[in-house]
Protein backbone atom coordinates (compact mmCIF):
# COMPACT_ATOMS: atom_id res chain seq x y z
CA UNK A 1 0.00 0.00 0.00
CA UNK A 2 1.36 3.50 -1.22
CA UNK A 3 1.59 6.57 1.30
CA UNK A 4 -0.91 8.19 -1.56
CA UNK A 5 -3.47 4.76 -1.32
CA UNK A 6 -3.07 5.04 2.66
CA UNK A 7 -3.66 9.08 2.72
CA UNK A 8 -6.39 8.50 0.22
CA UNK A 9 -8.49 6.18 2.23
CA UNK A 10 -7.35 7.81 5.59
CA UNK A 11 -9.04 10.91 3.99
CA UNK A 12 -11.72 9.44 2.53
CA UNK A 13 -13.10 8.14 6.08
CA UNK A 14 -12.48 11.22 7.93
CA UNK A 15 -14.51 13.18 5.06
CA UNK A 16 -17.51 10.62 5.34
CA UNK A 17 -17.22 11.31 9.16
CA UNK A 18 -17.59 14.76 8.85
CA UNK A 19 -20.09 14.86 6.04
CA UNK A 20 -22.53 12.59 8.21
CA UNK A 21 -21.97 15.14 11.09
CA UNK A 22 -22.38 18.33 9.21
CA UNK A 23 -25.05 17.34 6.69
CA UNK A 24 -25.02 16.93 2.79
CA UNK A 25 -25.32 20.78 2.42
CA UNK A 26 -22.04 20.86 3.90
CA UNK A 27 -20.46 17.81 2.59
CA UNK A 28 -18.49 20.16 0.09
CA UNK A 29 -16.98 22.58 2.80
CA UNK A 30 -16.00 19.42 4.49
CA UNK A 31 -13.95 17.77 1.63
CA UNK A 32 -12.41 20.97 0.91
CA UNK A 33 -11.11 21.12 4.54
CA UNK A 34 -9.98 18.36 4.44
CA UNK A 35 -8.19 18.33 1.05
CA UNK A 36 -6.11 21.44 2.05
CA UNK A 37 -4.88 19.75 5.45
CA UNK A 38 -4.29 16.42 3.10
CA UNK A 39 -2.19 18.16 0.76
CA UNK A 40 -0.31 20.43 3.22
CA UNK A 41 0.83 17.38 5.52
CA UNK A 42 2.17 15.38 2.21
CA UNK A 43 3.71 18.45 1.47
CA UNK A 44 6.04 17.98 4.39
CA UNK A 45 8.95 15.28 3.98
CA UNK A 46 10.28 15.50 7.40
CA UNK A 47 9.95 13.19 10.48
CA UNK A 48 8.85 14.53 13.71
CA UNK A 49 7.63 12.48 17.48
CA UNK A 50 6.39 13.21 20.52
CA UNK A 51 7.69 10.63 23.15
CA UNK A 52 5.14 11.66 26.77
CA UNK A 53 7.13 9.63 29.72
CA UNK A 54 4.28 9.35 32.57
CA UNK A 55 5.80 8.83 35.83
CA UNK A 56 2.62 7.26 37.24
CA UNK A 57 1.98 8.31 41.41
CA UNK A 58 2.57 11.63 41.01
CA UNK A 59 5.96 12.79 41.71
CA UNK A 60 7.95 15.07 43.89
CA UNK A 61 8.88 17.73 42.01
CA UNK A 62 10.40 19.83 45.34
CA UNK A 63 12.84 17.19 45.52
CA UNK A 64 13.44 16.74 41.61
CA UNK A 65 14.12 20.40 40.71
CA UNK A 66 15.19 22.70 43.80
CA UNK A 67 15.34 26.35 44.32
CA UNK A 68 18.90 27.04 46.50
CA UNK A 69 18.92 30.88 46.82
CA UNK A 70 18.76 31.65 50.59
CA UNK A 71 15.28 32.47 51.07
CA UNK A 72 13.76 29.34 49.51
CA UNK A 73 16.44 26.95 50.64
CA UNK A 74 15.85 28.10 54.48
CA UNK A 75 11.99 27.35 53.94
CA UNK A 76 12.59 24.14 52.42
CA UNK A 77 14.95 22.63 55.07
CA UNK A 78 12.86 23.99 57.77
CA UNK A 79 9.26 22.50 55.68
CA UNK A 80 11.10 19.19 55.19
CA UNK A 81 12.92 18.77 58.20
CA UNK A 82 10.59 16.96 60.12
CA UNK A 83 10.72 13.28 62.33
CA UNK A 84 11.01 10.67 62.11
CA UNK A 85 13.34 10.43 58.68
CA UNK A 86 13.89 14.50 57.21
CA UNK A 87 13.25 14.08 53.62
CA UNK A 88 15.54 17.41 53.17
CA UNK A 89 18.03 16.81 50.60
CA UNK A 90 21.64 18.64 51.53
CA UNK A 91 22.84 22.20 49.65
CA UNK A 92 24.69 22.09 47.12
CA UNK A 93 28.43 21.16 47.63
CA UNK A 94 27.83 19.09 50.40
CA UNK A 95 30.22 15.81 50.20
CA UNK A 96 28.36 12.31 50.11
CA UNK A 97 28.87 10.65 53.37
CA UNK A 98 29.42 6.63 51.96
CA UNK A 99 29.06 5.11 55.71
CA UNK A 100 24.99 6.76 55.71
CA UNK A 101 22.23 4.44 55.41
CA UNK A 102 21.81 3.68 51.85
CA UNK A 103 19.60 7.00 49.87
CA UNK A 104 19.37 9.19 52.59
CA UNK A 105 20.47 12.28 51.98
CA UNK A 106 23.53 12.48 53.44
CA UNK A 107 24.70 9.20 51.50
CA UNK A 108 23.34 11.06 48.63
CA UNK A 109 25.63 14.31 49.34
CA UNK A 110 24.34 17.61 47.73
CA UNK A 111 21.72 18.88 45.41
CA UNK A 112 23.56 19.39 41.82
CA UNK A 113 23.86 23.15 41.37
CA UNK A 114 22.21 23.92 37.01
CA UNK A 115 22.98 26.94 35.47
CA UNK A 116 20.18 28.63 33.78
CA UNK A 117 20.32 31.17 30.95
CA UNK A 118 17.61 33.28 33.03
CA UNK A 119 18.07 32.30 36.70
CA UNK A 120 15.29 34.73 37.60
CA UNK A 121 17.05 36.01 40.54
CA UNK A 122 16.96 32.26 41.86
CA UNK A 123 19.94 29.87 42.49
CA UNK A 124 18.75 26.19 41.30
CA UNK A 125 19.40 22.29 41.77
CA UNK A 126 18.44 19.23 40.73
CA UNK A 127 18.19 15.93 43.07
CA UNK A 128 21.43 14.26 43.93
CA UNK A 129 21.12 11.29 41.30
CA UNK A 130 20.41 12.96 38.05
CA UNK A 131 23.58 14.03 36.99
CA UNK A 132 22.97 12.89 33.68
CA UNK A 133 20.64 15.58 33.11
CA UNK A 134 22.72 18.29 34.69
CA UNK A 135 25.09 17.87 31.67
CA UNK A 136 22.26 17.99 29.39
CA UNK A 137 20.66 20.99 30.97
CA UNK A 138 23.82 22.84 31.72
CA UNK A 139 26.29 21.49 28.83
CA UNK A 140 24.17 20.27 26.33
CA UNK A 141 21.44 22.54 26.35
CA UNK A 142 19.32 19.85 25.09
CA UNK A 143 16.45 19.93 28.57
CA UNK A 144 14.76 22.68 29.72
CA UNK A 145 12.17 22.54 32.95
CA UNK A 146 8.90 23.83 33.51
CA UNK A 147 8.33 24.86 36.64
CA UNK A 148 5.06 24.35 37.93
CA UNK A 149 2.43 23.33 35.82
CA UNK A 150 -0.11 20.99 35.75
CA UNK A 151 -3.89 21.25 34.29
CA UNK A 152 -5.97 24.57 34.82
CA UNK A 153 -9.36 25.58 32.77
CA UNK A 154 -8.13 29.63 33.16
CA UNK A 155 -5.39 31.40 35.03
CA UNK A 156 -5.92 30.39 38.71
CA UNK A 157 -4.57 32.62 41.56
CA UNK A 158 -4.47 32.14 45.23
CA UNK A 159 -7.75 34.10 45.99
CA UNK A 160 -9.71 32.66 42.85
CA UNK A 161 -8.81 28.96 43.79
CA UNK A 162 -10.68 29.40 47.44
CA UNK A 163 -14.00 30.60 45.75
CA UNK A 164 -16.11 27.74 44.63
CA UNK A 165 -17.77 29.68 41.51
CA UNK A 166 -14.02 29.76 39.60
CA UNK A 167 -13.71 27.17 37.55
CA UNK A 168 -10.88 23.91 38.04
CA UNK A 169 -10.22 20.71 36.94
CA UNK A 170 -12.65 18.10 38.63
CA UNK A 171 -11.76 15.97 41.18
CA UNK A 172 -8.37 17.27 42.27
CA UNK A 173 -5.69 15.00 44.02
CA UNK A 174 -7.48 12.09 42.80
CA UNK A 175 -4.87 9.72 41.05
CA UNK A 176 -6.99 8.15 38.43
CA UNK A 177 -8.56 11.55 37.86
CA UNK A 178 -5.57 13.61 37.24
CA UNK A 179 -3.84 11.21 35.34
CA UNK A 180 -6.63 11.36 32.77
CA UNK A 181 -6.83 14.69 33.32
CA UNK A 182 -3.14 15.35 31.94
CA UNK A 183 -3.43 12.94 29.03
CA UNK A 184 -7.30 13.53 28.10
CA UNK A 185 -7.83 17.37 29.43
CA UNK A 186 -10.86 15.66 31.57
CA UNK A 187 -11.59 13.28 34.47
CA UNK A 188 -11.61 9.72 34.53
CA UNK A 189 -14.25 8.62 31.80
CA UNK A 190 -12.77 10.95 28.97
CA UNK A 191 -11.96 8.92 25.98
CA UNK A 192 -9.59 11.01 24.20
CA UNK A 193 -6.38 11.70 24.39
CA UNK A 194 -4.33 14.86 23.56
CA UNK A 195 -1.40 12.77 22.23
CA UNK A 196 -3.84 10.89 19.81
CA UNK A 197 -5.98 13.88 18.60
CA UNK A 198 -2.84 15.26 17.93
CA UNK A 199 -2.20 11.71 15.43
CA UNK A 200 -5.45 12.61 13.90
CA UNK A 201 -4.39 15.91 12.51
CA UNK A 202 -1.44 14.05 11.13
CA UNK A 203 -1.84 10.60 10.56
CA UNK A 204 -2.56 11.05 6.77
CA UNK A 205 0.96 11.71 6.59
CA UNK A 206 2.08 8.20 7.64
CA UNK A 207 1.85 5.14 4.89
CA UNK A 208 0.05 2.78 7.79
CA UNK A 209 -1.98 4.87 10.14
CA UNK A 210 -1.64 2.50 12.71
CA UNK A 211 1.57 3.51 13.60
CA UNK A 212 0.89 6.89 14.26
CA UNK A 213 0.36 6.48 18.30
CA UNK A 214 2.47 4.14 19.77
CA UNK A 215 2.67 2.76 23.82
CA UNK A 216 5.46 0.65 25.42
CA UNK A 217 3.29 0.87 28.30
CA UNK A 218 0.43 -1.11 27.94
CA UNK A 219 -2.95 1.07 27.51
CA UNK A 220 -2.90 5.29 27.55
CA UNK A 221 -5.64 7.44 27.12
CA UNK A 222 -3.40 9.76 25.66
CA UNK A 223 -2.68 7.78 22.36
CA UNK A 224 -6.73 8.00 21.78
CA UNK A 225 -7.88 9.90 19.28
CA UNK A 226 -10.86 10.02 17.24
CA UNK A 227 -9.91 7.90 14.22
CA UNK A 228 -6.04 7.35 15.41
CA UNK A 229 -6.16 3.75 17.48
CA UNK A 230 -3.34 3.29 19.65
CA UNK A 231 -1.19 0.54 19.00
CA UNK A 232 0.82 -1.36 21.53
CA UNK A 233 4.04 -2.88 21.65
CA UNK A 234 6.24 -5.35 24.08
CA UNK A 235 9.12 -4.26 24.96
CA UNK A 236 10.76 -7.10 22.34
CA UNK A 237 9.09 -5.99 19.49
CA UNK A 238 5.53 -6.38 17.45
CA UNK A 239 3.04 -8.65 19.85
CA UNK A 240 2.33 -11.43 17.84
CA UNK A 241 -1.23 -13.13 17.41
CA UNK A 242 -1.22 -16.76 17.85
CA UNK A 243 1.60 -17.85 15.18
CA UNK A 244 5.64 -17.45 15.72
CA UNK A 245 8.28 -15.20 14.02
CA UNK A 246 7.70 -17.50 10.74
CA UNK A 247 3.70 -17.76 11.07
CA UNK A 248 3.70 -20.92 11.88
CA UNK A 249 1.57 -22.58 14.91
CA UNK A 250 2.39 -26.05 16.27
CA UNK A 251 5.42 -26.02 13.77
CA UNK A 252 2.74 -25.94 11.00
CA UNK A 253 2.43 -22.92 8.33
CA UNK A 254 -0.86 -24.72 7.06
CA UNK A 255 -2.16 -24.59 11.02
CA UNK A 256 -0.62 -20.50 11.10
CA UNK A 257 -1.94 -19.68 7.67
CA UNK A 258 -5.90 -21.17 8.86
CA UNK A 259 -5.74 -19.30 12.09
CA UNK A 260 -5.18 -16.53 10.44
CA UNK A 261 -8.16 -16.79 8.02
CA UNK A 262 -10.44 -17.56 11.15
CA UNK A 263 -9.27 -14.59 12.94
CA UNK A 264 -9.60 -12.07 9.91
CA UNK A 265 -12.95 -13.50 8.12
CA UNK A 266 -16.68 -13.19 9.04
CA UNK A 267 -19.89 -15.26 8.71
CA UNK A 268 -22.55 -12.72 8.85
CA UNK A 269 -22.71 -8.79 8.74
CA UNK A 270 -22.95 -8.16 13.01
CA UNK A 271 -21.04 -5.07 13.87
CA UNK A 272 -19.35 -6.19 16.65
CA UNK A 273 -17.85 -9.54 14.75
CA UNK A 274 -17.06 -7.11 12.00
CA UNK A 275 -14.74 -5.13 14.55
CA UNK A 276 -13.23 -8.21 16.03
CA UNK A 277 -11.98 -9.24 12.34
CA UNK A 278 -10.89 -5.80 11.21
CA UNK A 279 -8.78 -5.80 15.18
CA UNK A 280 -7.21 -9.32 13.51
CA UNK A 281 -6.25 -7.91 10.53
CA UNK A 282 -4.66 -4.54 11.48
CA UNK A 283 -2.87 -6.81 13.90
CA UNK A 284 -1.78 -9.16 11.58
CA UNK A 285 -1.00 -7.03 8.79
CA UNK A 286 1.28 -4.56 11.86
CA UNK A 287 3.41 -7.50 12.83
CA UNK A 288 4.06 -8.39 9.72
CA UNK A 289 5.36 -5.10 8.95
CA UNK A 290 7.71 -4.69 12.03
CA UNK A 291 8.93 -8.20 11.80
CA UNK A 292 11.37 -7.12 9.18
CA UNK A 293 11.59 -3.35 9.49
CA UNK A 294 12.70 -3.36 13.42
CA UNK A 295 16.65 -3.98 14.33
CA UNK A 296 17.16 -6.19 17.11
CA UNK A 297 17.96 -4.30 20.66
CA UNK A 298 21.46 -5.25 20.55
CA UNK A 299 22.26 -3.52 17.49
CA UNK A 300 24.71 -1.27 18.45
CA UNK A 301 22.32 2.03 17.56
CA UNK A 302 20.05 0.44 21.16
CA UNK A 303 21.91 -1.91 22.81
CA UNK A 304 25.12 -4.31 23.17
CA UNK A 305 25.58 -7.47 21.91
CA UNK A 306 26.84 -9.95 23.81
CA UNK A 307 29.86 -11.98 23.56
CA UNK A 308 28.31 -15.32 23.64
CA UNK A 309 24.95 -16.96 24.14
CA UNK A 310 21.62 -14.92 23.19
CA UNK A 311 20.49 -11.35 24.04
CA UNK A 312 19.77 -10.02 27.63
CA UNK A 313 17.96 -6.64 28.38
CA UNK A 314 19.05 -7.11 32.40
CA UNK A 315 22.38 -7.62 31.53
CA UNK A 316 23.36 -5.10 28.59
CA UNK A 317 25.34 -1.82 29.90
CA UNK A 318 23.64 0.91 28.02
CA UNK A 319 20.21 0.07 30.35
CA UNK A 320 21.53 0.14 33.33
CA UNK A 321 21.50 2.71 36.42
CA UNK A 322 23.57 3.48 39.08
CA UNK A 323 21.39 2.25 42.03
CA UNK A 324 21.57 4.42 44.70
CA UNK A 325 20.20 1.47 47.42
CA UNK A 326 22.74 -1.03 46.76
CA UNK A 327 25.31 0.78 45.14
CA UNK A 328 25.85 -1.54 42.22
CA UNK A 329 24.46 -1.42 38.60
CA UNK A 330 20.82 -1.92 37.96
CA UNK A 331 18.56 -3.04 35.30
CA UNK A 332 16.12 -0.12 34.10
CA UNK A 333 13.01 -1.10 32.65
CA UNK A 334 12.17 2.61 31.48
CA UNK A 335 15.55 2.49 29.59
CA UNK A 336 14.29 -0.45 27.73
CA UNK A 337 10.96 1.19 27.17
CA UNK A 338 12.71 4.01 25.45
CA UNK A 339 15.34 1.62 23.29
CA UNK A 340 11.73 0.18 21.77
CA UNK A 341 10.64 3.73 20.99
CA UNK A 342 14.09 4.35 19.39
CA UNK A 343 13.66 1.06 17.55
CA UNK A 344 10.20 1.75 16.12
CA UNK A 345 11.74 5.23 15.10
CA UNK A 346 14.48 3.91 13.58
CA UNK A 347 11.96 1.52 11.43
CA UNK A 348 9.45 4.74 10.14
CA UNK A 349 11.31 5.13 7.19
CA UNK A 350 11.76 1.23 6.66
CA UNK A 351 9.59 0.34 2.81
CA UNK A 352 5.78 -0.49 3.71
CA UNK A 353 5.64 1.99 6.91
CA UNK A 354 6.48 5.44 6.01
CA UNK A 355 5.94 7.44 8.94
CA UNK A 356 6.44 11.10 9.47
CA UNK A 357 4.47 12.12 12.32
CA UNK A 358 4.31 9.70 15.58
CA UNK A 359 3.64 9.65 19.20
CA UNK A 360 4.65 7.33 21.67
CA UNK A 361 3.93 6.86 25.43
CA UNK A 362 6.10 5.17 27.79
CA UNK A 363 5.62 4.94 32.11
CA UNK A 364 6.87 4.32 34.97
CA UNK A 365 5.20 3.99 38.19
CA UNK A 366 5.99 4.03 41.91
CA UNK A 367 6.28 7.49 42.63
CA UNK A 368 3.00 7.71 45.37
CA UNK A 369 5.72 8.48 48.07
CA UNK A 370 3.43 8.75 50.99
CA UNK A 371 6.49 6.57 53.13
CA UNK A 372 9.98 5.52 52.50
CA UNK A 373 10.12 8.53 50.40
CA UNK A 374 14.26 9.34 50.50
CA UNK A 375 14.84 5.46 49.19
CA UNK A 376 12.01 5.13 46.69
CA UNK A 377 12.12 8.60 45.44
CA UNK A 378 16.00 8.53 45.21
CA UNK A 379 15.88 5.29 43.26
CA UNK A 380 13.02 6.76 40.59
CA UNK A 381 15.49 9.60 39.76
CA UNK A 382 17.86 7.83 39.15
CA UNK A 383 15.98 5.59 36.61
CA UNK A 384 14.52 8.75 35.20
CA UNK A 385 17.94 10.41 34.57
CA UNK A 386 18.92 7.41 33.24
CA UNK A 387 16.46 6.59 31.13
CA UNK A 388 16.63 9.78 28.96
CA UNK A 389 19.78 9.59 29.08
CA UNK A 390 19.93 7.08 27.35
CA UNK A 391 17.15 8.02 25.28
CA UNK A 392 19.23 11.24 24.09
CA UNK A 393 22.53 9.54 23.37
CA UNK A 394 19.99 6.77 20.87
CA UNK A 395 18.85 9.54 19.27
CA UNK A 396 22.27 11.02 19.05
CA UNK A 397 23.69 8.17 17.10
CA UNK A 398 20.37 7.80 15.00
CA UNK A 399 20.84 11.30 13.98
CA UNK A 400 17.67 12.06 14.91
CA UNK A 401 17.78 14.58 17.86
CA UNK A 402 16.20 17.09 16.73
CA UNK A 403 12.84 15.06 15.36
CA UNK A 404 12.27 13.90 18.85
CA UNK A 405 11.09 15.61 21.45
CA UNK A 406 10.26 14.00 24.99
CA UNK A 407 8.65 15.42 28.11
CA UNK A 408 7.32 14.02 31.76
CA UNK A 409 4.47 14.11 32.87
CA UNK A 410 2.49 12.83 36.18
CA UNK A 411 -0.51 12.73 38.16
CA UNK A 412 0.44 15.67 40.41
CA UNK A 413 3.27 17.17 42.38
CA UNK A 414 3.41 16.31 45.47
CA UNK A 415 2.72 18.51 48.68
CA UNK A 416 5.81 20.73 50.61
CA UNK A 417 5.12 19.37 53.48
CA UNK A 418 6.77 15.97 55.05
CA UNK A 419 3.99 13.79 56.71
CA UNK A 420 6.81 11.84 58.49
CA UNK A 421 8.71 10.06 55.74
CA UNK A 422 6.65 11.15 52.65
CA UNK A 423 4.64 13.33 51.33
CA UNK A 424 0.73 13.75 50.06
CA UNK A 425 -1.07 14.96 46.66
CA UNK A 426 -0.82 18.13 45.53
CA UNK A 427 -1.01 19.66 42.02
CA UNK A 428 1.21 21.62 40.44
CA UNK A 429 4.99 20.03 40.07
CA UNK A 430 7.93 20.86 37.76
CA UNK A 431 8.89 18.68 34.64
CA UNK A 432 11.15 18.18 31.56
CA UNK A 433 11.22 18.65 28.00
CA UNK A 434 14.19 17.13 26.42
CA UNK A 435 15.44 17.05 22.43
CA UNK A 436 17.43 18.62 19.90
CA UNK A 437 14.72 21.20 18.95
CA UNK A 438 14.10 22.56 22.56
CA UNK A 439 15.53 25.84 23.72
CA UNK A 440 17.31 23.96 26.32
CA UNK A 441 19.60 25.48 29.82
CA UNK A 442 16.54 27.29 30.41
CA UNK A 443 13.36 27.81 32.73
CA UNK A 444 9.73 27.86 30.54
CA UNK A 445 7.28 29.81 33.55
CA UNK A 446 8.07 31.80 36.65
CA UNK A 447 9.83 28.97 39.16
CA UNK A 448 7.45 29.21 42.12
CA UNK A 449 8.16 31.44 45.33
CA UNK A 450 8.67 28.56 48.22
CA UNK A 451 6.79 29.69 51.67
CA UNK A 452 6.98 28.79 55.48
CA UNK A 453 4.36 26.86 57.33
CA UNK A 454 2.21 29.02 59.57
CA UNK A 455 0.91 27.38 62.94
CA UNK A 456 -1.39 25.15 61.38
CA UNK A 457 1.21 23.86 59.07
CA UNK A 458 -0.51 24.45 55.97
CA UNK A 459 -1.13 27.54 54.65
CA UNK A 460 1.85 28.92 53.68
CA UNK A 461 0.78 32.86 53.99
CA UNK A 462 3.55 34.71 52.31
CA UNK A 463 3.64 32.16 48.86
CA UNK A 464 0.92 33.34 46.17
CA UNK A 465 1.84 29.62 44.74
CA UNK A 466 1.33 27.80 47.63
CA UNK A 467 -1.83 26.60 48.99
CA UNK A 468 -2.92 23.87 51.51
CA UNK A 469 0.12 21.52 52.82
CA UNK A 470 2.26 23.65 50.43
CA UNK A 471 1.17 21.91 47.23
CA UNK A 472 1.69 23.82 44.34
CA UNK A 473 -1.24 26.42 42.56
CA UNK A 474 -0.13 25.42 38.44
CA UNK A 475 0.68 28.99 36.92
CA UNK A 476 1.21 27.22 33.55
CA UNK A 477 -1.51 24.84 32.05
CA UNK A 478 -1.23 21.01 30.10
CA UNK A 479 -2.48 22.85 27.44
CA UNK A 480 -0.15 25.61 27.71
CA UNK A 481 2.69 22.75 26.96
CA UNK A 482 0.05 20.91 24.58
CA UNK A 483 -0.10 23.41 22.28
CA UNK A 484 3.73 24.39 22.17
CA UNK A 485 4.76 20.95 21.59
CA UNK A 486 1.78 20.89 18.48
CA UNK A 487 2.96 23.35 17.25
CA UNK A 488 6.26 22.07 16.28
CA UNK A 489 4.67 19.14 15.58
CA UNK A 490 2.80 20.49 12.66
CA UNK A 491 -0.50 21.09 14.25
CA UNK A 492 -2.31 24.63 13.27
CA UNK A 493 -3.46 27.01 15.83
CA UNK A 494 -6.80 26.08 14.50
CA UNK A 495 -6.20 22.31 15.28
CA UNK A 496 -4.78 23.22 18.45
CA UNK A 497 -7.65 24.96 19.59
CA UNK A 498 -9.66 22.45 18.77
CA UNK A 499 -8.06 19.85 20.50
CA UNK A 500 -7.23 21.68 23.61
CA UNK A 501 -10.80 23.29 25.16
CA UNK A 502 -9.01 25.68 27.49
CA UNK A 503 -6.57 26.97 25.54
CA UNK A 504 -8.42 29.95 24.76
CA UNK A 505 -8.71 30.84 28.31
CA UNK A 506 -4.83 31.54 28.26
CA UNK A 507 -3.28 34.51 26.48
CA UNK A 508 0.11 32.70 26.27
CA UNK A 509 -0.39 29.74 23.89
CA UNK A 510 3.14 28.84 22.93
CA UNK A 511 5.83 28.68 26.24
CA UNK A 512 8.61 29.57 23.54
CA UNK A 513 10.75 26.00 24.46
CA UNK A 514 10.78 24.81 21.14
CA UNK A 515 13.09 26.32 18.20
């Protein structure tokens, strides 16, 4: 199938769509909307992704990316200071002590001092473990941070949040809620995903649609888009349906070759037996596809080969971590996650899959930090700054850098104050946008002013960010970021509005991280 036969059909669908939706008197203005965006995405030859990594939980951004300036880093150590185990990490410069328990902040040492282009009067740090992306922020110039953002229908202050009448995203601090709510722009129950709308606008540029959204993560609302179906993928490769690597099943290609007629073939006209066969097919028809256009992971572009015997993910050197509880080298599962995202790039130019515009989704959970917080949340950074690490150096010798663009994302920050050993939900938290395109070494919002705890130890007075238990008030929106990362992506500002509701409610629409 051509990239014209796949654009043509692609088209053809979406124009029926809309047809039935506007009526036939406006059939006409449909097709000729859609022609124009047809013809300007095949006029584009270039490749361009989105890679989301969801760091499921909700993670703690105050001890991920750290103000140090005097003011804020008296606050902090006094907030997070607190029996029985401080989860205060140590200022900047301080030496690791190697006889501490393992991950507490004194084994750690100090916070790692990054140089931004515009400090904005503040002195900054990020946790102990992520050197890796100190040299990328401060050397590189390849990972910028937003500081505190998270999803907002309008600009929210301090005031507007306590009266009930301003609008805000439902169900606040709920996990399941807010993780929807950062990859579908609505509670749990919302359908569709940013990430995938975003593949609809585009997909007509890619030869088989159903590689336009991607997971290494099992199921994310945020590939989901309206015509775009998300398609998933082991961390080994294509998931296969019933037969092996040669289509064969119980060593027969007669047995592979009837299983596949069964799965792919109907007996009546039922709608539902209709979509089970057309789910077979698109399968089918995908696997076959990747089998030959993926490289194995221990081609030297992903992985290492070994010197004898048969490929290992746990025990290849470019995915693992320095882990900071035993002190050794770790497998990192997020690592591998990204190597099949760099693999399934690598294959979009391969004959018979011709992509140009994808987006992937990769996760990693554990960060709900509620207890044990300096081991668990020392370990996850670590992972993290290893992971896209990793990620960047792929993409390095791909030569493809600057067509990839990756950011975090979670659930929530994570709230200032310590309830022993860990924290609570909160909101607003800081996060990452890495790639050869972004305006890296740089801060993308106002970093937020850090308060101290009044007598009731949670209301944080003198901090027009701050609210209850110190969790962050966002003062940059999802689709704030949304929209600037569509935007490079190819998406217009029409598209954009379209796909995120409250954008219009913001007069910023583009953050200005991307070149």
């Amino acid at each position: 199938m051509t990239v014209h036969d796949a654009t043509r059909r692609l088209f053809l669908r979406h124009a029926g769509a809309l047809g039935s939706l506007l009526g036939a008197t406006a059939a006409p203005l449909a097709l000729n909307l859609l022609a124009a965006g047809s013809a300007a995405a095949q006029a584009a030859a270039d490749y361009k992704a989105l890679v989301c990594v969801f760091l499921f939980g909700g993670n703690d951004a105050y001890n991920m990316v750290l103000a140090t300036d005097d003011a804020s880093w008296s606050n902090y150590a006094r907030v997070r200071t607190q029996a029985p185990d401080s989860i205060a990490l140590l200022a900047p410069g301080t030496a690791p002590n190697p006889t501490a328990a393992a991950a507490s902040p004194a084994r750690l040492g100090g916070v790692l001092a990054l140089n931004p282009l515009n400090a904005q009067g503040r002195s900054l740090a990020l946790h102990p473990t992520m050197g890796a992306l100190q040299a990328l922020f401060n050397s590189d110039r390849r990972l910028a941070i937003l500081p505190n953002i998270g999803p907002l229908v309008m600009p929210t202050t301090k005031a507007q949040y306590g009266q009930g009448a301003h609008p805000k995203p439902q169900n606040l601090f709920s996990h399941n809620d807010q993780q929807n709510t950062w990859q579908a722009l609505g509670p749990e129950g919302a359908t569709r995903g940013w990430g995938g709308r975003m593949g609809d606008a585009l997909a007509a540029m890619n030869a088989m649609p159903v590689f336009t959204a991607i997971s290494a993560s099992g199921n994310a609302v945020w590939l989901a888009g309206e015509s775009v179906q998300q398609y998933q993928v082991g961390t080994g490769g294509a998931i296969r349906m019933g037969a092996d690597g040669n289509g064969r099943v119980f060593g027969s290609a007669d047995v592979g070759a009837a299983l596949q007629r069964i799965v792919t073939a109907t007996r009546g006209g039922h709608v539902f037996e209709r979509d089970i066969a057309a789910l077979g097919r698109r399968a089918i028809d995908a696997e076959t596809a990747l089998r030959s256009a993926l490289k194995a992971p221990s081609d030297p572009l992903f992985g290492t080969a070994p010197v004898t015997g048969g490929y290992n993910p746990n025990n290849d050197p470019k995915l693992q971590y320095d882990n900071p509880l035993s002190g050794a080298k770790a497998f990192n599962p997020l690592a591998q996650q990204l190597q099949m995202v760099a693999r399934m790039i690598d294959a979009a130019g391969a004959a018979g899959i011709g992509a140009r515009r994808q987006v992937f989704f990769v996760g990693i959970g554990g960060f709900d930090t509620h207890d044990n917080q300096n081991r668990n949340h020392a370990d996850l950074m670590a992972r993290l700054a290893q992971g896209l690490a990793y990620f960047d150096a792929t993409l390095g010798a791909m030569g493809a850098r600057g067509k990839v663009t990756t950011f975090t994302a979670s659930d929530f920050g994570r709230t200032f104050t310590s309830n022993g050993d860990g924290t609570d939900h909160g909101w607003g938290a800081h996060h990452f946008v890495l790639g050869g395109a972004v305006r890296g070494g740089d801060l993308y919002g106002a970093f937020p002013v850090l308060g101290a705890k009044n007598a009731n130890n949670n209301n944080f007075d003198a901090s027009p960010n701050q609210i209850g238990n110190g969790a962050l008030l966002p003062e940059t929106s999802v689709d704030q970021l949304g929209a600037t990362l569509g935007r490079w992506f190819g998406v217009s500002d029409g598209q954009l509005l379209d796909i995120f509701p409250n954008l219009a409610n913001f007069s910023r629409r583009d953050l200005g991280f991307m070149a």
